[in-house]
C-alpha atoms as a PDB file:
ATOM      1  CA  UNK A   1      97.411 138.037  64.683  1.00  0.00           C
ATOM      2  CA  UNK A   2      96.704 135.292  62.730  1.00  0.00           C
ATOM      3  CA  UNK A   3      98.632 132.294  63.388  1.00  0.00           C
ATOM      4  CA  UNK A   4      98.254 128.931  61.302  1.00  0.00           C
ATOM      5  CA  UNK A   5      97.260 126.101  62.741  1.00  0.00           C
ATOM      6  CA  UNK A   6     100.760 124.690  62.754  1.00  0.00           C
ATOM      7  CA  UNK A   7     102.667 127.882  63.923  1.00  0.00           C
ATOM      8  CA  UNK A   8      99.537 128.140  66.936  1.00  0.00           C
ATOM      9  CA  UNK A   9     100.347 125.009  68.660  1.00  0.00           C
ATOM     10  CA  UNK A  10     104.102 125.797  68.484  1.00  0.00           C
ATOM     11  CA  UNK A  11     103.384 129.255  70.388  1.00  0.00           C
ATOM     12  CA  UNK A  12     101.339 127.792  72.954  1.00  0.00           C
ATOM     13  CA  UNK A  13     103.366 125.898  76.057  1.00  0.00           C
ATOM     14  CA  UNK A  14     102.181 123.146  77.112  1.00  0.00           C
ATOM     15  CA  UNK A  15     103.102 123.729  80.592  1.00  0.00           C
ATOM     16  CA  UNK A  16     101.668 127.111  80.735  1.00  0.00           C
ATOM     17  CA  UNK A  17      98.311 125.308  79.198  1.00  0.00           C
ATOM     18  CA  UNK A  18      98.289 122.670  81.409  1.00  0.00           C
ATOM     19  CA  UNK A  19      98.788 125.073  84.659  1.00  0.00           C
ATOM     20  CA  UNK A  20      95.963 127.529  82.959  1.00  0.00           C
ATOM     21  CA  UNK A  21      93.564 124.107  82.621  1.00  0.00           C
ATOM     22  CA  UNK A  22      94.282 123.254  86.359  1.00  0.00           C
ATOM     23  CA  UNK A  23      93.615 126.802  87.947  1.00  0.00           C
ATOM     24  CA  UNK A  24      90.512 126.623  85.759  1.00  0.00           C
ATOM     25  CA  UNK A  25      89.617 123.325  87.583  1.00  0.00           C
ATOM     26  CA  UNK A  26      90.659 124.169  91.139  1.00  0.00           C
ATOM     27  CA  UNK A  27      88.046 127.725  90.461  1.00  0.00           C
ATOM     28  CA  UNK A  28      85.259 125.301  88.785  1.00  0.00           C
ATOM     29  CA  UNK A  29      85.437 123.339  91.968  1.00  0.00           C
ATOM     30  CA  UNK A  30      85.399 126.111  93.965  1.00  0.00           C
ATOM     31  CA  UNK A  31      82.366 127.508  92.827  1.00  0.00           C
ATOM     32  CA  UNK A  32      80.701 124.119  93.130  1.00  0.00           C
ATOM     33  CA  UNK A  33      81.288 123.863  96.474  1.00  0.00           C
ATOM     34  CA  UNK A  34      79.837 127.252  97.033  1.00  0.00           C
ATOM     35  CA  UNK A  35      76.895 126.383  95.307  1.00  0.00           C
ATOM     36  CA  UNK A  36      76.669 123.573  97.129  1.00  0.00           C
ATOM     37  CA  UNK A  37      76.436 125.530 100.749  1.00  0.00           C
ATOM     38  CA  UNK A  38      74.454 127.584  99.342  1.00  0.00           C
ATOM     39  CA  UNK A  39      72.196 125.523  98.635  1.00  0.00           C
ATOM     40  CA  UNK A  40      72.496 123.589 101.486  1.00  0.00           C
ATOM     41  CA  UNK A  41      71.653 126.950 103.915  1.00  0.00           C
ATOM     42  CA  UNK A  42      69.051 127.559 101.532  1.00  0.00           C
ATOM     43  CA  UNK A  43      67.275 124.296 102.235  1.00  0.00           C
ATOM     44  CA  UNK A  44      67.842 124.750 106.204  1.00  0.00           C
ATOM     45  CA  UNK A  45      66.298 128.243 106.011  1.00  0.00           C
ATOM     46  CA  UNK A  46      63.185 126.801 104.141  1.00  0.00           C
ATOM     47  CA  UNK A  47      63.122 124.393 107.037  1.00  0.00           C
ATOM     48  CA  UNK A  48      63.617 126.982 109.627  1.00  0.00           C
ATOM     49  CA  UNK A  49      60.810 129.340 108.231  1.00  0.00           C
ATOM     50  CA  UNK A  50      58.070 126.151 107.764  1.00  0.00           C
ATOM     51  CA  UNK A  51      58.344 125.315 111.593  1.00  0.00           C
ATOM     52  CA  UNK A  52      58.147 129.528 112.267  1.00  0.00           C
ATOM     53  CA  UNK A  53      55.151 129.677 110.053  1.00  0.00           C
ATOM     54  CA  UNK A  54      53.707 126.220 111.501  1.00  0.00           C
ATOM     55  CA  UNK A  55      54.210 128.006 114.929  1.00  0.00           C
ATOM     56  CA  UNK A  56      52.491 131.423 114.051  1.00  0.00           C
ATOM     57  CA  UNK A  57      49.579 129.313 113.086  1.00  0.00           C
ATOM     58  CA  UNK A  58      49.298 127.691 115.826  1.00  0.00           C
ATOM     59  CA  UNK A  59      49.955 131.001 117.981  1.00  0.00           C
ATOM     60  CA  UNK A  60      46.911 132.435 116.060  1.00  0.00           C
ATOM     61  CA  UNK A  61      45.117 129.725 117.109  1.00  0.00           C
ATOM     62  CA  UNK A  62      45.615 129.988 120.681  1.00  0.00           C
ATOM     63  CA  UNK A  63      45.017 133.804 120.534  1.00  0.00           C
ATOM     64  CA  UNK A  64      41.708 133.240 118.526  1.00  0.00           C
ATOM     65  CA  UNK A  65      40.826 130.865 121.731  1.00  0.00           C
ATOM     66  CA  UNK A  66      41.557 133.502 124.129  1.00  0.00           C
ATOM     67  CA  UNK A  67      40.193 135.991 122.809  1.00  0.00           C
ATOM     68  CA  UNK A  68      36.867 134.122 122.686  1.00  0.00           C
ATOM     69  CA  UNK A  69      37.528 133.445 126.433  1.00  0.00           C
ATOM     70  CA  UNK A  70      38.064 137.019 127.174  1.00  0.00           C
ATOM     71  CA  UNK A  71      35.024 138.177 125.564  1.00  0.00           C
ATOM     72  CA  UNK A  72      33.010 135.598 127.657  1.00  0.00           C
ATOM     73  CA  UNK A  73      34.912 136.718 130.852  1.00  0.00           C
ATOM     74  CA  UNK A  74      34.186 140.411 130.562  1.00  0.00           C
ATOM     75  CA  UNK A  75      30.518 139.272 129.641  1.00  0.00           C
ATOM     76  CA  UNK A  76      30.441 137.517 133.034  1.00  0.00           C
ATOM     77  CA  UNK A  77      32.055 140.148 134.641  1.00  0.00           C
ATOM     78  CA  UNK A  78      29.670 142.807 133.510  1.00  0.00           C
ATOM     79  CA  UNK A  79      27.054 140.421 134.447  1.00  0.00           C
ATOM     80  CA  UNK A  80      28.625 139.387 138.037  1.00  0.00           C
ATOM     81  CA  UNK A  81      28.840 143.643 138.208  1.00  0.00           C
ATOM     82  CA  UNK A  82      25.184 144.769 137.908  1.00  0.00           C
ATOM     83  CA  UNK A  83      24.415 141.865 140.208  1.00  0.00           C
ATOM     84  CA  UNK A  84      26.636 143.554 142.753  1.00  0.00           C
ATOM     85  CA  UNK A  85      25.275 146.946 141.639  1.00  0.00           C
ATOM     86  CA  UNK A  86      21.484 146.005 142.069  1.00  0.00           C
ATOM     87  CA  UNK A  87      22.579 144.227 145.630  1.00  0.00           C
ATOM     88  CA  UNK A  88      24.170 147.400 147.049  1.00  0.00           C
ATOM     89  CA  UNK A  89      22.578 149.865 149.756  1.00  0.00           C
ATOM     90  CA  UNK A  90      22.046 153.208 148.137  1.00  0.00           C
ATOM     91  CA  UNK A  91      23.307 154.082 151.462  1.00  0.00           C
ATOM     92  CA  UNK A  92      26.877 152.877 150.499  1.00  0.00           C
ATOM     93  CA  UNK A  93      29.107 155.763 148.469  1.00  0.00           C
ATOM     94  CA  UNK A  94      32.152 154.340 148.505  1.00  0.00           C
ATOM     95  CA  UNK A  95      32.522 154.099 144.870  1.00  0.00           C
ATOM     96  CA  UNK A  96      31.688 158.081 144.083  1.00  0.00           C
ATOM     97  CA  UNK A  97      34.640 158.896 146.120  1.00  0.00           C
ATOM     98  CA  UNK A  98      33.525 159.128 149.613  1.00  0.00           C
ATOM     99  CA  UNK A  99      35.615 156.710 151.825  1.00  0.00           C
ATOM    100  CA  UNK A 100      34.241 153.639 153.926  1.00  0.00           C
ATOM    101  CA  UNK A 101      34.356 155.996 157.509  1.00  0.00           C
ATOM    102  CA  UNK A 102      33.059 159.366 155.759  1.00  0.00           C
ATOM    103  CA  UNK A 103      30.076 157.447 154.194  1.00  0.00           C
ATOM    104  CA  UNK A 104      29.093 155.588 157.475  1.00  0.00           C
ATOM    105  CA  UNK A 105      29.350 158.937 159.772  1.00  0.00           C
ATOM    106  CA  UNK A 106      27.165 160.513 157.642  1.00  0.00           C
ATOM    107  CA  UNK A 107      24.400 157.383 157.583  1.00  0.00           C
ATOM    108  CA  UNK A 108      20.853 158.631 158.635  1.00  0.00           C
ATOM    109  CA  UNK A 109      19.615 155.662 161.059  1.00  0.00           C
ATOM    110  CA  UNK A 110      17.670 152.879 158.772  1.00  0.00           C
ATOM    111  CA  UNK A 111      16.107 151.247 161.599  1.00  0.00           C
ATOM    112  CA  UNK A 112      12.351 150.505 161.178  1.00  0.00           C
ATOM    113  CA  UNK A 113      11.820 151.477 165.248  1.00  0.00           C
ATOM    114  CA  UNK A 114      12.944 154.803 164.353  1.00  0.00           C
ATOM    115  CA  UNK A 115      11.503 156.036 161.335  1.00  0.00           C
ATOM    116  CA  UNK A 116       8.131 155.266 162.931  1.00  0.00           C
ATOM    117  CA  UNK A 117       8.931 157.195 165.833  1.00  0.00           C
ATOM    118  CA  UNK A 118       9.441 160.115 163.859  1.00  0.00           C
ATOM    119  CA  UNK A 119       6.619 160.093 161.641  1.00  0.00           C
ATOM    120  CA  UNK A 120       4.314 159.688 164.506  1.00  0.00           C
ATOM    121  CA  UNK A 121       5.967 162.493 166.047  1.00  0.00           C
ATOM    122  CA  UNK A 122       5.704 164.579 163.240  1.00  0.00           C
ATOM    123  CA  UNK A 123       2.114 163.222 162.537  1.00  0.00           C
ATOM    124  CA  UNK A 124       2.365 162.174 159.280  1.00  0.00           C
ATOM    125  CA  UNK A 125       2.096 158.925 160.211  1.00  0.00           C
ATOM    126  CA  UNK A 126      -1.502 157.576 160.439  1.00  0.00           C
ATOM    127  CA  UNK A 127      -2.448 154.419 162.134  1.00  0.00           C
ATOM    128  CA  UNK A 128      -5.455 153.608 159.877  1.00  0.00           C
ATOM    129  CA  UNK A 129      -3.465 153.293 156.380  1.00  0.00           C
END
């Protein structure tokens, strides 16, 4: 369907072109204004993810600092516990599961007074040494 270059121009209408040539427009400008928000939400999201990323650094930061707090902590603490450890009566069994009133009941008498008394009564106790 070959037309001339006369006989083209007379089967085109104008009005038909020019309505054509202004849909064409309206979609052109349609897409630019997409492109547009998109870009637009693009640049907001680049935004939004620096100031995440700024705040995971600085939330690695702060964990980093605890945890070099923590480790000092538990080093006091296991410190601050063999103090207490070496400080307590062997007497005391409270922490293998006897209770505070079992363990005391059960106490052989510590007093110096009485000891002596029975070691001298027993003779095993010798003034000279």
């Amino acid at each position: 369907m070959a037309y001339e270059d006369d006989n083209f121009w007379d089967a085109l209408d104008e009005d038909d072109l020019y309505e054509e040539i202004s849909k064409l427009k309206i979609c052109l400008e349609e897409k630019n204004m997409i492109i547009d928000t998109l870009t637009y939400q693009l640049a907001e999201r680049e935004k939004h993810n620096e100031k995440l990323e700024c705040e995971i650094v600085g939330l690695r930061n702060d964990l980093e600092k605890t945890k070099g707090l923590n480790l000092r902590f538990s080093k006091r603490s296991e410190t601050f516990n063999e103090i207490i450890k070496v400080q307590h009566s062997p007497l005391i069994k409270t922490s293998l599961g006897y209770t505070e009133e079992a363990s005391q009941s059960q106490k052989p008498s510590t007093s110096t007074k009485s000891y002596l008394d029975a070691a001298k009564s027993s003779g095993q106790f010798d003034d000279h040494q």
